[in-house]
Protein backbone atom coordinates (compact mmCIF):
# COMPACT_ATOMS: atom_id res chain seq x y z
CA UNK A 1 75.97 -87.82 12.75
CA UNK A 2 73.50 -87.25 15.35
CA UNK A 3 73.29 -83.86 17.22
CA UNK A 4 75.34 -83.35 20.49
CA UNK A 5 73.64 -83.60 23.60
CA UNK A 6 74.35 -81.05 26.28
CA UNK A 7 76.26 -82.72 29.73
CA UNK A 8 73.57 -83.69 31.08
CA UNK A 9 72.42 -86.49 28.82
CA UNK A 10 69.43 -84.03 27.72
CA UNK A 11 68.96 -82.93 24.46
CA UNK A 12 67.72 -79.48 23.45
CA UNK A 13 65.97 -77.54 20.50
CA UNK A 14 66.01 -73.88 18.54
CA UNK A 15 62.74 -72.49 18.75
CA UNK A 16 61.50 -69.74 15.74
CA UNK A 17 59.88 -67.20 17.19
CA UNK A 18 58.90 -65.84 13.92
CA UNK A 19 55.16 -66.13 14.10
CA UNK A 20 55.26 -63.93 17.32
CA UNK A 21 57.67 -61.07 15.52
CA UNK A 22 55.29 -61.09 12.88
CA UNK A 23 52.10 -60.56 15.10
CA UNK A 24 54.38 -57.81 16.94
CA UNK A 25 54.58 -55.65 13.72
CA UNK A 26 51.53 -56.69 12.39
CA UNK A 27 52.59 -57.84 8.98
CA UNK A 28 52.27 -60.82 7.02
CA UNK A 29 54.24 -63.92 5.95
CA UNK A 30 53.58 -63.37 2.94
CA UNK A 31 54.80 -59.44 3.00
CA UNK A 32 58.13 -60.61 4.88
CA UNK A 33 58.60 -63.21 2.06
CA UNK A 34 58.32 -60.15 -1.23
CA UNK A 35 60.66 -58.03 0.90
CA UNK A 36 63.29 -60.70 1.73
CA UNK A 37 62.53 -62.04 -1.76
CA UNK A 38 62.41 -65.54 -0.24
CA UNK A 39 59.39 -67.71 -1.08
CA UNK A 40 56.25 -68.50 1.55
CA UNK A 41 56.80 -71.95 1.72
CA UNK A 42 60.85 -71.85 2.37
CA UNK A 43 59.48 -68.71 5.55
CA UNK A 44 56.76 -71.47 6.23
CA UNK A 45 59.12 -74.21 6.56
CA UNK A 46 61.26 -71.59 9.05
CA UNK A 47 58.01 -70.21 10.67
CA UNK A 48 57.04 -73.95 11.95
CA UNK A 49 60.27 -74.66 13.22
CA UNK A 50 60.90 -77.59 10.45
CA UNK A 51 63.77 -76.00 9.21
CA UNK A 52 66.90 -77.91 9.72
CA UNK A 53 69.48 -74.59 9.02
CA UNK A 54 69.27 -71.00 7.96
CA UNK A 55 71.69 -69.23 6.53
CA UNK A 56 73.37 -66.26 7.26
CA UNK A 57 72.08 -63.70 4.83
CA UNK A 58 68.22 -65.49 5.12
CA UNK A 59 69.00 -64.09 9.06
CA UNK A 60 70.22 -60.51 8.01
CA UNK A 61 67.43 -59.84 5.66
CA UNK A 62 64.53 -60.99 7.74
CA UNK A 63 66.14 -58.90 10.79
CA UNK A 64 66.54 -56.08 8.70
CA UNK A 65 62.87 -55.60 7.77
CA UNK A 66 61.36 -56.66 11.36
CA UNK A 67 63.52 -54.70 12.82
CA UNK A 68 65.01 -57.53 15.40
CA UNK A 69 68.13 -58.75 16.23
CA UNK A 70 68.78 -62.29 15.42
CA UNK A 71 68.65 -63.44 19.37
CA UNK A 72 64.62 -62.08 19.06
CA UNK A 73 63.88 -64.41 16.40
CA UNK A 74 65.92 -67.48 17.83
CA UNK A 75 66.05 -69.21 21.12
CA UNK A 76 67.63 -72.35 22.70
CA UNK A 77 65.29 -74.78 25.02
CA UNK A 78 67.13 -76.61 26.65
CA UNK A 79 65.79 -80.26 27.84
CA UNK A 80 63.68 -80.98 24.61
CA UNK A 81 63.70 -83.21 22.24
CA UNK A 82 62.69 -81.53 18.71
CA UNK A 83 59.50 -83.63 17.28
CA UNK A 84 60.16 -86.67 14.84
């Protein structure tokens, strides 16, 4: 099934803003991934935005060790098309 458009007719994307979290605290991807015992390439996959889903507890652990809610590491654009 292909993903809802808003009213409009425009489509829209969820931006990662993981990169700029991790610049914030100055720690690496590969730190966050030993302390949410997830591996690099499943953060890298979030960190580029190629992830199609995350799940729940993926969300609580990397908020609990940057210190962010979960609206700090997500956004909505809307108006964009994500990238084939």
């Amino acid at each position: 099934m292909p993903p809802a458009n808003n009213a409009a007719g425009e489509g829209g994307m969820i931006l990662v803003k993981l990169d700029d979290l991790l610049h914030e605290r100055r720690m690496t991807l590969t730190e966050l991934a030993e302390r949410v015992g997830l591996t690099l390439a499943n953060l890298s996959i979030l960190k580029t935005g190629k992830a199609k889903a995350i799940r729940f507890s993926t969300l609580e652990a990397i908020c609990r060790e940057l210190g962010c809610q979960p609206g700090d590491l997500l956004a909505y654009q809307a108006g964009v098309e994500p990238a084939a």
